[in-house]
N, C-alpha and C. Protein backbone atom coordinates (compact mmCIF):
# COMPACT_ATOMS: atom_id res chain seq x y z
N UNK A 1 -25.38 22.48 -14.99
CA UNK A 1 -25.12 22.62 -13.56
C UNK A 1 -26.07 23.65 -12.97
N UNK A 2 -27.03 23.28 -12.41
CA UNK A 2 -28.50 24.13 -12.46
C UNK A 2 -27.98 24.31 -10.89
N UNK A 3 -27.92 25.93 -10.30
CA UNK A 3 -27.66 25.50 -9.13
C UNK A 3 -26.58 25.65 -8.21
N UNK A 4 -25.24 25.37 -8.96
CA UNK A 4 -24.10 25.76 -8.70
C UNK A 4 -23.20 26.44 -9.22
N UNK A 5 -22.27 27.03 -8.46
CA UNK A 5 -21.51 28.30 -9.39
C UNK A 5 -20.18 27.80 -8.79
N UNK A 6 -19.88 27.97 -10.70
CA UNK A 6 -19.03 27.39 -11.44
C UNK A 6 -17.70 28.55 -11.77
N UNK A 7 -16.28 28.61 -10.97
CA UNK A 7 -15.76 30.02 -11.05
C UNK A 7 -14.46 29.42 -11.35
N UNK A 8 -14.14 30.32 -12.70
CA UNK A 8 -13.64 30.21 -13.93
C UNK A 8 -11.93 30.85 -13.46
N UNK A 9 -12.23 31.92 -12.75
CA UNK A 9 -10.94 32.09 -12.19
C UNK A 9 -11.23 32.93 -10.84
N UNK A 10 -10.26 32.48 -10.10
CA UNK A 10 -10.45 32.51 -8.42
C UNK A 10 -10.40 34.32 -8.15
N UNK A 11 -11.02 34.66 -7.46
CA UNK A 11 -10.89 36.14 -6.51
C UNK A 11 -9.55 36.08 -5.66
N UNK A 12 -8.65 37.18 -6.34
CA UNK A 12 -7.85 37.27 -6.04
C UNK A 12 -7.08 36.78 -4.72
N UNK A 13 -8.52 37.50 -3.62
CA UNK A 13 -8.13 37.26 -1.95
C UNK A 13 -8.36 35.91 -1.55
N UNK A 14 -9.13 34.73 -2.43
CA UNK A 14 -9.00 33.56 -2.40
C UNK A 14 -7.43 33.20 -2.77
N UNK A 15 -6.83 33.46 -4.14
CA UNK A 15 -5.38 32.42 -4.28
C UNK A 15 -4.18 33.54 -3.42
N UNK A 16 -4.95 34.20 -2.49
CA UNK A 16 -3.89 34.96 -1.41
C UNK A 16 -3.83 33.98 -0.40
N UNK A 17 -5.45 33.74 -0.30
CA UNK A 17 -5.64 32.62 1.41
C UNK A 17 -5.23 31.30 1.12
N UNK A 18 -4.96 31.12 -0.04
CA UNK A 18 -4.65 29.45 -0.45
C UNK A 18 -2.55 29.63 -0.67
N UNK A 19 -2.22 30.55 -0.58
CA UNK A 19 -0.64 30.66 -0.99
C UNK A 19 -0.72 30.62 0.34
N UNK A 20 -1.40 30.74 1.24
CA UNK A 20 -0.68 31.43 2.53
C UNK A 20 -0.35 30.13 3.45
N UNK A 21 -1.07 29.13 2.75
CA UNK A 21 -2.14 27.95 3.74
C UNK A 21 -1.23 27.22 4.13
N UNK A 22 -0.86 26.60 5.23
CA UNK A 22 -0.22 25.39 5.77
C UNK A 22 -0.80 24.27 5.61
N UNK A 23 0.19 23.23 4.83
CA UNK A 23 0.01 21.92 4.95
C UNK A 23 0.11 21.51 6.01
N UNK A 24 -1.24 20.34 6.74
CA UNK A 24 -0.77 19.74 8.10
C UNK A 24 -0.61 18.16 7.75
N UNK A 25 0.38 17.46 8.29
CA UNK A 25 0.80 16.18 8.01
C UNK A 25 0.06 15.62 8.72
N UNK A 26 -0.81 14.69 8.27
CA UNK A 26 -2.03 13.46 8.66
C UNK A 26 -1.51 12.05 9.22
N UNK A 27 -1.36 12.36 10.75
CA UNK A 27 -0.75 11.21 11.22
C UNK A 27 -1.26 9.95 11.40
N UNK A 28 -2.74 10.20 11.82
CA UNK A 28 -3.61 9.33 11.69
C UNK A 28 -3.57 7.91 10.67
N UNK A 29 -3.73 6.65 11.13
CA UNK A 29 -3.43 5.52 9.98
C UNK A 29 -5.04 5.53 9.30
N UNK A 30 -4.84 4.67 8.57
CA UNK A 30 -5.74 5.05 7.60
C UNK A 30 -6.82 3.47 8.18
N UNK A 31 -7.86 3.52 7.85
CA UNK A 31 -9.31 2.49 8.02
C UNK A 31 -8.43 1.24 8.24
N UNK A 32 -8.18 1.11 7.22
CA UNK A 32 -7.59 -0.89 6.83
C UNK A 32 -5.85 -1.19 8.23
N UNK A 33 -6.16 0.20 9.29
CA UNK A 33 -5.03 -0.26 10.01
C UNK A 33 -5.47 -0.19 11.11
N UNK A 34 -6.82 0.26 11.20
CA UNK A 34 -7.74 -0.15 12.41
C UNK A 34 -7.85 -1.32 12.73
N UNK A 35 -8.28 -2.46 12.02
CA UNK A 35 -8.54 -3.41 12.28
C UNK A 35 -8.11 -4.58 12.49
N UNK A 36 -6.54 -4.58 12.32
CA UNK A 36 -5.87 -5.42 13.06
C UNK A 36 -5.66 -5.69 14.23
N UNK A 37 -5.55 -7.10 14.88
CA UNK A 37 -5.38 -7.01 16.19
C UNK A 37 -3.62 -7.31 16.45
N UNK A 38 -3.38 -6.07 17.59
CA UNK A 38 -2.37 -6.60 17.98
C UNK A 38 -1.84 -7.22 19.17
N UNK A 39 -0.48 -7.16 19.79
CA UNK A 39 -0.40 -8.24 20.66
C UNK A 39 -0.23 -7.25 21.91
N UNK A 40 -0.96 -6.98 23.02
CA UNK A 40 -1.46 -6.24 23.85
C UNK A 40 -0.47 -6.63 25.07
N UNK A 41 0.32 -5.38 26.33
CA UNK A 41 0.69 -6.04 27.59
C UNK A 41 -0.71 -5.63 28.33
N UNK A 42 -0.92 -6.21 29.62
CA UNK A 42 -1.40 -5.49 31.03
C UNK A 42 -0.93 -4.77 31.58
N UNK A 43 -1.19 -3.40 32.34
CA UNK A 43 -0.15 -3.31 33.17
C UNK A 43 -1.72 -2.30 33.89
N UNK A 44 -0.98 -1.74 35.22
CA UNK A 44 -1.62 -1.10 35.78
C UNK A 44 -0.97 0.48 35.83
N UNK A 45 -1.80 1.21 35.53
CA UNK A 45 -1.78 2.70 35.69
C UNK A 45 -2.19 3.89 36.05
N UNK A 46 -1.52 4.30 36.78
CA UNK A 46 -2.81 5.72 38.14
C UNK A 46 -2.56 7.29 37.37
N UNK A 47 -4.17 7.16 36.94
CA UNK A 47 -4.27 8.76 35.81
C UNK A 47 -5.35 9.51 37.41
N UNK A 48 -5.25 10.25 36.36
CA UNK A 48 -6.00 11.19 37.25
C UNK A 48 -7.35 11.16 37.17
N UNK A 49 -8.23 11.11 37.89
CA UNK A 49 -9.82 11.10 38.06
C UNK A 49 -10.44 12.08 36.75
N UNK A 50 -9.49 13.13 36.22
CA UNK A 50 -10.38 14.36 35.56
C UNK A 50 -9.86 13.69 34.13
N UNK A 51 -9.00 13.00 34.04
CA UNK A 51 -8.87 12.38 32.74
C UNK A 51 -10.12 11.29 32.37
N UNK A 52 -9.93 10.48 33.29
CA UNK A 52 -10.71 9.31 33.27
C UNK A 52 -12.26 9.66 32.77
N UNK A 53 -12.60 11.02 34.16
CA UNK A 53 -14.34 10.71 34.06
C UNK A 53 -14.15 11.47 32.38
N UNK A 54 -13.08 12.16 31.51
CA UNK A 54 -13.10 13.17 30.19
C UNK A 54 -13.43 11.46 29.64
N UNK A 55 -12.72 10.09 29.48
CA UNK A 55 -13.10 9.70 28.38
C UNK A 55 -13.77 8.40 28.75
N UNK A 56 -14.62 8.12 30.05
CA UNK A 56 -15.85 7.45 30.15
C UNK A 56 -16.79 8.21 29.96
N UNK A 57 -17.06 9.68 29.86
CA UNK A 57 -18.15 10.12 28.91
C UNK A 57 -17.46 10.08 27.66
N UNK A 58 -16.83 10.37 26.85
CA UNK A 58 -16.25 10.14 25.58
C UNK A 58 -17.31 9.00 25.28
N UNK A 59 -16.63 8.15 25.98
CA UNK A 59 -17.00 6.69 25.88
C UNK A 59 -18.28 6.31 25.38
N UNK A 60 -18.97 6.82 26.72
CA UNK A 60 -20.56 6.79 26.73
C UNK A 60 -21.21 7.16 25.17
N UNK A 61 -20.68 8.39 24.84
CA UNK A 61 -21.17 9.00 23.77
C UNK A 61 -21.03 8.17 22.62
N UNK A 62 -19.44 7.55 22.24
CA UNK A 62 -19.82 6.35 21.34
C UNK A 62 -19.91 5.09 21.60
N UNK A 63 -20.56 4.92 22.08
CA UNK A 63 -20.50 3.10 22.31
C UNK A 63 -19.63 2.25 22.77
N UNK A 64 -18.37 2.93 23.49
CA UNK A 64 -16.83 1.89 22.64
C UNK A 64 -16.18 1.84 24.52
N UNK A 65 -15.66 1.16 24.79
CA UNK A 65 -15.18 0.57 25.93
C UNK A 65 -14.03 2.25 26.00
N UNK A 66 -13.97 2.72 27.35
CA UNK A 66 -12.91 3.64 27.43
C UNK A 66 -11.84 3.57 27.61
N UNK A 67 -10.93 2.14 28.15
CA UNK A 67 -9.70 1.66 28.06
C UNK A 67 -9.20 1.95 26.68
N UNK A 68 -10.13 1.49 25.51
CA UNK A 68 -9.73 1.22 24.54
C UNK A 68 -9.61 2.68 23.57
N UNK A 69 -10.07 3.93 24.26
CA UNK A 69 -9.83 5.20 23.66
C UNK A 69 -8.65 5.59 23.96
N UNK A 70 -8.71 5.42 25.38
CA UNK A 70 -7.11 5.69 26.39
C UNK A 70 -5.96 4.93 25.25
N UNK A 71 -6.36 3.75 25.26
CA UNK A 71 -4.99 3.26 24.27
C UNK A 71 -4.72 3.11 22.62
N UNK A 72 -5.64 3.87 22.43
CA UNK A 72 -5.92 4.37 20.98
C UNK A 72 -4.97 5.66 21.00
N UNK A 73 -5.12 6.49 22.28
CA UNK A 73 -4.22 8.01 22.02
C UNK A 73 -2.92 7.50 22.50
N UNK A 74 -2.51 6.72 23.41
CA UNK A 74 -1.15 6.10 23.53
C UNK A 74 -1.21 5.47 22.39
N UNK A 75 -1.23 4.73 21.63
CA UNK A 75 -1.00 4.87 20.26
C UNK A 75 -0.51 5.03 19.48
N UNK A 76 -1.40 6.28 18.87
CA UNK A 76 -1.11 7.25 18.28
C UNK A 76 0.11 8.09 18.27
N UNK A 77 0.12 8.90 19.91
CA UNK A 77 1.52 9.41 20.57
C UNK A 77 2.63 9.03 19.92
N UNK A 78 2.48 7.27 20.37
CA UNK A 78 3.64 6.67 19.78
C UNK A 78 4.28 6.61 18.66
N UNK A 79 3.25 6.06 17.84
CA UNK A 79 3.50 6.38 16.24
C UNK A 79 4.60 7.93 16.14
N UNK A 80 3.61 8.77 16.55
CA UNK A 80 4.08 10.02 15.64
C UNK A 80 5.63 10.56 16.62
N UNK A 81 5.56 9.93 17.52
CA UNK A 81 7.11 10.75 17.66
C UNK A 81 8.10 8.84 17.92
N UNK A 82 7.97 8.28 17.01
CA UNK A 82 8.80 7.54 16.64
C UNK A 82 9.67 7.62 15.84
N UNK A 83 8.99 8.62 14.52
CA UNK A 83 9.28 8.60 13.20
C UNK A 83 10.76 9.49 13.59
């Protein structure tokens, strides 16, 4: 291992910062639940201008239609306070 260092037992103030550490629960679905399609309503909805122009640049930046970020975080929302 030319290169990297290899530590045999941790510095103390390391297994202090690792006892201390909070687990955060990963709500996020995983790749293979992206890609289903599901069965979508219409509806119409009045956000506010400072939301909107936040995720048509979002948007811009990746490639991806901004409706479809908007209802990616409704979503999400949902999921996690369903449980």
């Amino acid at each position: 291992m030319k290169g990297k260092t290899r530590y045999r037992k941790a510095p103390k103030r390391v297994g202090e910062a690792i006892a201390q550490a909070e687990v955060v629960t990963d709500f996020l679905p995983g790749p293979d639940k992206l890609v289903f399609k599901e069965s979508t309503v219409k509806i119409t909805l009045a956000l506010s201008k400072r939301s909107i122009d936040f995720f048509k640049a979002k948007a811009s930046q990746y490639n991806v239609p901004y409706q479809t970020m908007i209802k990616k975080v409704v979503d999400l929302y949902t999921e996690q306070h369903q449980k």
